[in-house]
C-alpha atoms as a PDB file:
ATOM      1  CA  UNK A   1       0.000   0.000   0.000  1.00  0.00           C
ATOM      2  CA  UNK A   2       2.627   2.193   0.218  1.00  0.00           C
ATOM      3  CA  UNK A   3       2.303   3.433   4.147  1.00  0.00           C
ATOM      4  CA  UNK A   4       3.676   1.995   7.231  1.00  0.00           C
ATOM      5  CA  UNK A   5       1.135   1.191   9.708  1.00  0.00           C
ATOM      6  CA  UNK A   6       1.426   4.323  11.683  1.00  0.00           C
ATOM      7  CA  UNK A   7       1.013   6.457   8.203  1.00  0.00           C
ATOM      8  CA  UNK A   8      -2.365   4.812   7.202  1.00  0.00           C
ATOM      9  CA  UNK A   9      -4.665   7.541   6.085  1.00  0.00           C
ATOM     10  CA  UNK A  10      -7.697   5.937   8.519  1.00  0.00           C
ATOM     11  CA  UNK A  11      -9.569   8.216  11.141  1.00  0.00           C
ATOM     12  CA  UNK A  12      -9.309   7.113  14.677  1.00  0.00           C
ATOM     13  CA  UNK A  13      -7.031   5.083  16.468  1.00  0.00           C
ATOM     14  CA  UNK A  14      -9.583   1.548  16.097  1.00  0.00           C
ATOM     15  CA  UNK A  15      -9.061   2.019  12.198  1.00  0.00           C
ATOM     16  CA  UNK A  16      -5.478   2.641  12.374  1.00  0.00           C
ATOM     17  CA  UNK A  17      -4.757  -0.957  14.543  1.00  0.00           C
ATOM     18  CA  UNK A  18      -7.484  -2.641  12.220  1.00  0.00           C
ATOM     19  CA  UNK A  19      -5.164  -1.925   9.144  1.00  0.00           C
ATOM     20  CA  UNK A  20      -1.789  -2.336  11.112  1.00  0.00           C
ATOM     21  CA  UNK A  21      -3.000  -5.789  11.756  1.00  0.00           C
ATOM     22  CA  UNK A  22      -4.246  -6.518   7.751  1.00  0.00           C
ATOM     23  CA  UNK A  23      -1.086  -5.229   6.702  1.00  0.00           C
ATOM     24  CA  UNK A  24       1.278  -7.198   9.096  1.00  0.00           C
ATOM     25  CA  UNK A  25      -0.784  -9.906   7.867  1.00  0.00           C
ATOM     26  CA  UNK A  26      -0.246  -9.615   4.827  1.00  0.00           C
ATOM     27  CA  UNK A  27       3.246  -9.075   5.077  1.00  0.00           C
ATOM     28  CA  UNK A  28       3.555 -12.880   6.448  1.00  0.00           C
ATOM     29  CA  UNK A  29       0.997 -14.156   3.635  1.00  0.00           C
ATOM     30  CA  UNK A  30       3.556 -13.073   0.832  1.00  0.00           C
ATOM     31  CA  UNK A  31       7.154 -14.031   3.306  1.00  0.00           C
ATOM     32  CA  UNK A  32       5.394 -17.187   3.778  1.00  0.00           C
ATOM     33  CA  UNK A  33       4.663 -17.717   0.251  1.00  0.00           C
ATOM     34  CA  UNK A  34       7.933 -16.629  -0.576  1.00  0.00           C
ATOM     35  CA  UNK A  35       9.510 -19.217   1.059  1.00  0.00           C
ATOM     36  CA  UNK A  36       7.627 -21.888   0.231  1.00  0.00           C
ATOM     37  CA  UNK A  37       8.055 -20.979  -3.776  1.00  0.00           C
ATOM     38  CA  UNK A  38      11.721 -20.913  -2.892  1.00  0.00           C
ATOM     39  CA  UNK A  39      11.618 -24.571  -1.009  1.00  0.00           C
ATOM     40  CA  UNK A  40      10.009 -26.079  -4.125  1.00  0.00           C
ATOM     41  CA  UNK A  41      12.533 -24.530  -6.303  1.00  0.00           C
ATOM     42  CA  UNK A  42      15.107 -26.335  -4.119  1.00  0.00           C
ATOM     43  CA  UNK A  43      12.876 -29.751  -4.223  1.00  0.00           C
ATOM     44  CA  UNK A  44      13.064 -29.454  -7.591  1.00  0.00           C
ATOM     45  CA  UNK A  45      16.826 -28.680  -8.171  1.00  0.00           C
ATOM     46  CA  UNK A  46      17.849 -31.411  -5.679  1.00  0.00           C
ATOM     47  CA  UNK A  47      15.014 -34.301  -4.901  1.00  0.00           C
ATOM     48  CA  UNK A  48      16.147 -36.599  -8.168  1.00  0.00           C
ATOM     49  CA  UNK A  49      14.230 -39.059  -9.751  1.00  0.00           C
ATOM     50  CA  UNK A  50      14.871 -41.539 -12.273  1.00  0.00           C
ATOM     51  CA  UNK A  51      11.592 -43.123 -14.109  1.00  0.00           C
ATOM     52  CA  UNK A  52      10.228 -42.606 -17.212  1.00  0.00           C
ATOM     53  CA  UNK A  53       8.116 -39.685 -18.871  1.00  0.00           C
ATOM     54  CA  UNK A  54       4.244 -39.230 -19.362  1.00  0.00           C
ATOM     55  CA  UNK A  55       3.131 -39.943 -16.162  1.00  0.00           C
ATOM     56  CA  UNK A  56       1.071 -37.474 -13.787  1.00  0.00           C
ATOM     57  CA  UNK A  57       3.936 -37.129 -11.585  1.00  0.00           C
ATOM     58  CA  UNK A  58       6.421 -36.390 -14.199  1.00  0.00           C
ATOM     59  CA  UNK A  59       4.204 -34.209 -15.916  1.00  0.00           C
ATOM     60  CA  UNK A  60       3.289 -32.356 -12.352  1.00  0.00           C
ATOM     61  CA  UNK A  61       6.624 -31.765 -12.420  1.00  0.00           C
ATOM     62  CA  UNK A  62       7.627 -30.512 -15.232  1.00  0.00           C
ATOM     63  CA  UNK A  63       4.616 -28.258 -14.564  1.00  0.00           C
ATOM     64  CA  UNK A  64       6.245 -26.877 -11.796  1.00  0.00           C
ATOM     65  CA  UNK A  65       9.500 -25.969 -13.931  1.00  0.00           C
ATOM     66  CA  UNK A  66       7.339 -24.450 -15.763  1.00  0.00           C
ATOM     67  CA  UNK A  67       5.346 -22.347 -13.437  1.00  0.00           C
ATOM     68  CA  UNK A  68       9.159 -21.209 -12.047  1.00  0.00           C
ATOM     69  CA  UNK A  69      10.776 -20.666 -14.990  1.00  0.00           C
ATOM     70  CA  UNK A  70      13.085 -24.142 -14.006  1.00  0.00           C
ATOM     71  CA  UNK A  71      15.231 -25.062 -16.883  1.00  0.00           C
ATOM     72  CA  UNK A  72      15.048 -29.194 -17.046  1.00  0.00           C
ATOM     73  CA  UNK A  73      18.463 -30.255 -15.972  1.00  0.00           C
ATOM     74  CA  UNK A  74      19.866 -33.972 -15.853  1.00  0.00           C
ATOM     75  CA  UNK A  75      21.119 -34.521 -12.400  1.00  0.00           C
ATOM     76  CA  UNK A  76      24.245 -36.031 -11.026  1.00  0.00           C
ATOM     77  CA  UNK A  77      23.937 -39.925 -10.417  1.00  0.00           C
ATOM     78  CA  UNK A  78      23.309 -40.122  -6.672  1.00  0.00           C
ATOM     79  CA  UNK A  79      25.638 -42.064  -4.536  1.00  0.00           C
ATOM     80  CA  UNK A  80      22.803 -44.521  -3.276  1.00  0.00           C
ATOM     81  CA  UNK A  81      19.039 -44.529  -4.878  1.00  0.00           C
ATOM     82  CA  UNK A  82      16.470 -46.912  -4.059  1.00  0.00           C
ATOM     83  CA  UNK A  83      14.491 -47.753  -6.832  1.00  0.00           C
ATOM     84  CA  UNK A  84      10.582 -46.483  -7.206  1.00  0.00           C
ATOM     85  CA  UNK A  85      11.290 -43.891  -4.838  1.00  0.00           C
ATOM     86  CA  UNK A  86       8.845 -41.238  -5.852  1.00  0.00           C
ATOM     87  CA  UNK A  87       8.201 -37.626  -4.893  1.00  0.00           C
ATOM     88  CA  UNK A  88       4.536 -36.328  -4.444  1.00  0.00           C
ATOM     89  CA  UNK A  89       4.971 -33.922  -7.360  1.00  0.00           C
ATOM     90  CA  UNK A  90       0.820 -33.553  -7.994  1.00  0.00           C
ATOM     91  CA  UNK A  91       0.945 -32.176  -4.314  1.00  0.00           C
ATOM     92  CA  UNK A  92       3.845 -30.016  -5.066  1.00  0.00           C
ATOM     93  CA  UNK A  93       2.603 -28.117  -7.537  1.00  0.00           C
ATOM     94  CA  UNK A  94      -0.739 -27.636  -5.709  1.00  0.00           C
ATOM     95  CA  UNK A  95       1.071 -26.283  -2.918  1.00  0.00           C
ATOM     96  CA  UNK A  96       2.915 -23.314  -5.224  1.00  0.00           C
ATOM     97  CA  UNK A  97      -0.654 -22.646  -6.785  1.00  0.00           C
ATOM     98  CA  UNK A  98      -2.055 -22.022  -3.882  1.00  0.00           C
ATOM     99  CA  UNK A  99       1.691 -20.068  -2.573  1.00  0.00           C
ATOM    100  CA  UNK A 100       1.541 -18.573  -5.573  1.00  0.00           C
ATOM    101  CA  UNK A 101      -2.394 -17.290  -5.227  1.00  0.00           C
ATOM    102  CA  UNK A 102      -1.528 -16.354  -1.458  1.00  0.00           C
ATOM    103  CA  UNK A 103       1.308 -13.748  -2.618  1.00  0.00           C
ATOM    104  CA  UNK A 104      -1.099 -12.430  -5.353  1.00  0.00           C
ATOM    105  CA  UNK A 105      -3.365 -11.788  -2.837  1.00  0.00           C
ATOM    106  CA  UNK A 106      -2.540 -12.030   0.648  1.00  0.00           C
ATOM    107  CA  UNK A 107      -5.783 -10.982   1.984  1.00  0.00           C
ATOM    108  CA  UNK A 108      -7.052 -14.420   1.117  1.00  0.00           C
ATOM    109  CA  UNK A 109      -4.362 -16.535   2.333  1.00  0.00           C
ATOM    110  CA  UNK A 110      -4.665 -19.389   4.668  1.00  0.00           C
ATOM    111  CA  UNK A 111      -1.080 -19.906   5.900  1.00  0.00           C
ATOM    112  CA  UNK A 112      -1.960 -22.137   8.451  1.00  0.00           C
ATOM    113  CA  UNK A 113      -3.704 -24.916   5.702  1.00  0.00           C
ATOM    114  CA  UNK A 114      -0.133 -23.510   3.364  1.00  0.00           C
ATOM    115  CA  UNK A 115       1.711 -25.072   6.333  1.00  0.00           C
ATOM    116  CA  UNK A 116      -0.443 -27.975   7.141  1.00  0.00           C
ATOM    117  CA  UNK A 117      -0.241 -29.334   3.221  1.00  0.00           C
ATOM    118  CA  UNK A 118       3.576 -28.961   2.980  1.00  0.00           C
ATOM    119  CA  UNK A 119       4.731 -30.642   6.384  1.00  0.00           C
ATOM    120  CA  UNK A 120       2.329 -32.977   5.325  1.00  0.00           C
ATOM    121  CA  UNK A 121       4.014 -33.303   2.271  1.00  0.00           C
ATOM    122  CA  UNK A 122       7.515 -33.196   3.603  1.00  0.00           C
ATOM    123  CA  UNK A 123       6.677 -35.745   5.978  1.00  0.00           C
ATOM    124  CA  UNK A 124       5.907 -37.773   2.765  1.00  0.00           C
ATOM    125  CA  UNK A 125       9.254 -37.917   1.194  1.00  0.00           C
ATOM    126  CA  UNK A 126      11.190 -40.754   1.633  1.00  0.00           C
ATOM    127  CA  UNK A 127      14.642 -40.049   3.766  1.00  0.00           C
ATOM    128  CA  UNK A 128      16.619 -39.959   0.968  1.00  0.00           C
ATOM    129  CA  UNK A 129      14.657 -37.093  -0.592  1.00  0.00           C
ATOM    130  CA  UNK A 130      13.873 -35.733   2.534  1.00  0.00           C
ATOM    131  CA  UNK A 131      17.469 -35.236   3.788  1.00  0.00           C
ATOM    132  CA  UNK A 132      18.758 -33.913   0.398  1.00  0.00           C
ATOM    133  CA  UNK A 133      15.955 -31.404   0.571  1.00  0.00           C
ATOM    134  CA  UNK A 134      16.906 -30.337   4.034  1.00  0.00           C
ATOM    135  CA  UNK A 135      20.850 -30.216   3.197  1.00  0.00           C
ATOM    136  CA  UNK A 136      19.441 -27.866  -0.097  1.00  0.00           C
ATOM    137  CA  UNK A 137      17.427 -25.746   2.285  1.00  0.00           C
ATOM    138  CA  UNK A 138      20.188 -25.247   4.845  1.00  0.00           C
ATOM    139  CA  UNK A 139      22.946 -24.643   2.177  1.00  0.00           C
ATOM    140  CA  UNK A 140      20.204 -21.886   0.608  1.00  0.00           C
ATOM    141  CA  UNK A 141      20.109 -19.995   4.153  1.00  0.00           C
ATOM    142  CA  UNK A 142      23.817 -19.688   5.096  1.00  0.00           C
END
């Protein structure tokens, strides 16, 4: 909006904290979404799979390239892979629609369910996916 929360042109002090409130909420919607559009970036540069195109999942993921402007890259060989390992990438890309809607509009986000459906998705992944996910994320924030 342009105005800090003390600047908001509102009348009377009730208005003022009504808006402060919107806007520091909607300041988390959009960090929140941020975030998570940033952790699927990183699922997608670093949770390898090796199966075969045309399938939902493969094409769910390519989706998600798509959607953030991922170029398709063929990944290093990892140094142990169990075979049929699979990553939920149908639920993936839901989860940056909806991140993605949420920093469009962050008056109509719902961070909590944001939060539910990706630990519930992270809790998913197999270990090997999970922990090079979590290495990725860790590596990203230092």
């Amino acid at each position: 909006m342009g105005f800090c929360w003390q600047h908001v042109p509102v009348k009377g002090e009730g208005n003022r904290e009504r808006w402060k409130l919107r806007i520091e909420g909607a300041a988390l919607a959009v960090s929140a979404s941020e975030l998570l559009i940033k952790i699927i970036e990183l699922a997608v540069e670093h949770c390898h799979e090796f199966f075969g195109p045309g399938d939902d999942q493969t094409r769910a993921k390519e989706q998600i390239e798509v959607e953030l402007d991922l170029e398709p890259e063929w990944p290093d060989m990892p140094h142990s892979y169990a075979p049929g390992a699979r990553v939920d990438w149908q639920s993936l890309l839901q989860l940056l629609v909806t991140a993605k809607q949420s920093k469009d509009n962050p008056e109509n986000a719902n961070i909590e369910n944001l939060e539910r459906s990706f630990v519930q998705w992270l809790d998913n992944l197999n270990d090997y996916h999970k922990e090079e996910l979590l290495k990725a994320i860790a590596a990203y924030s230092e």
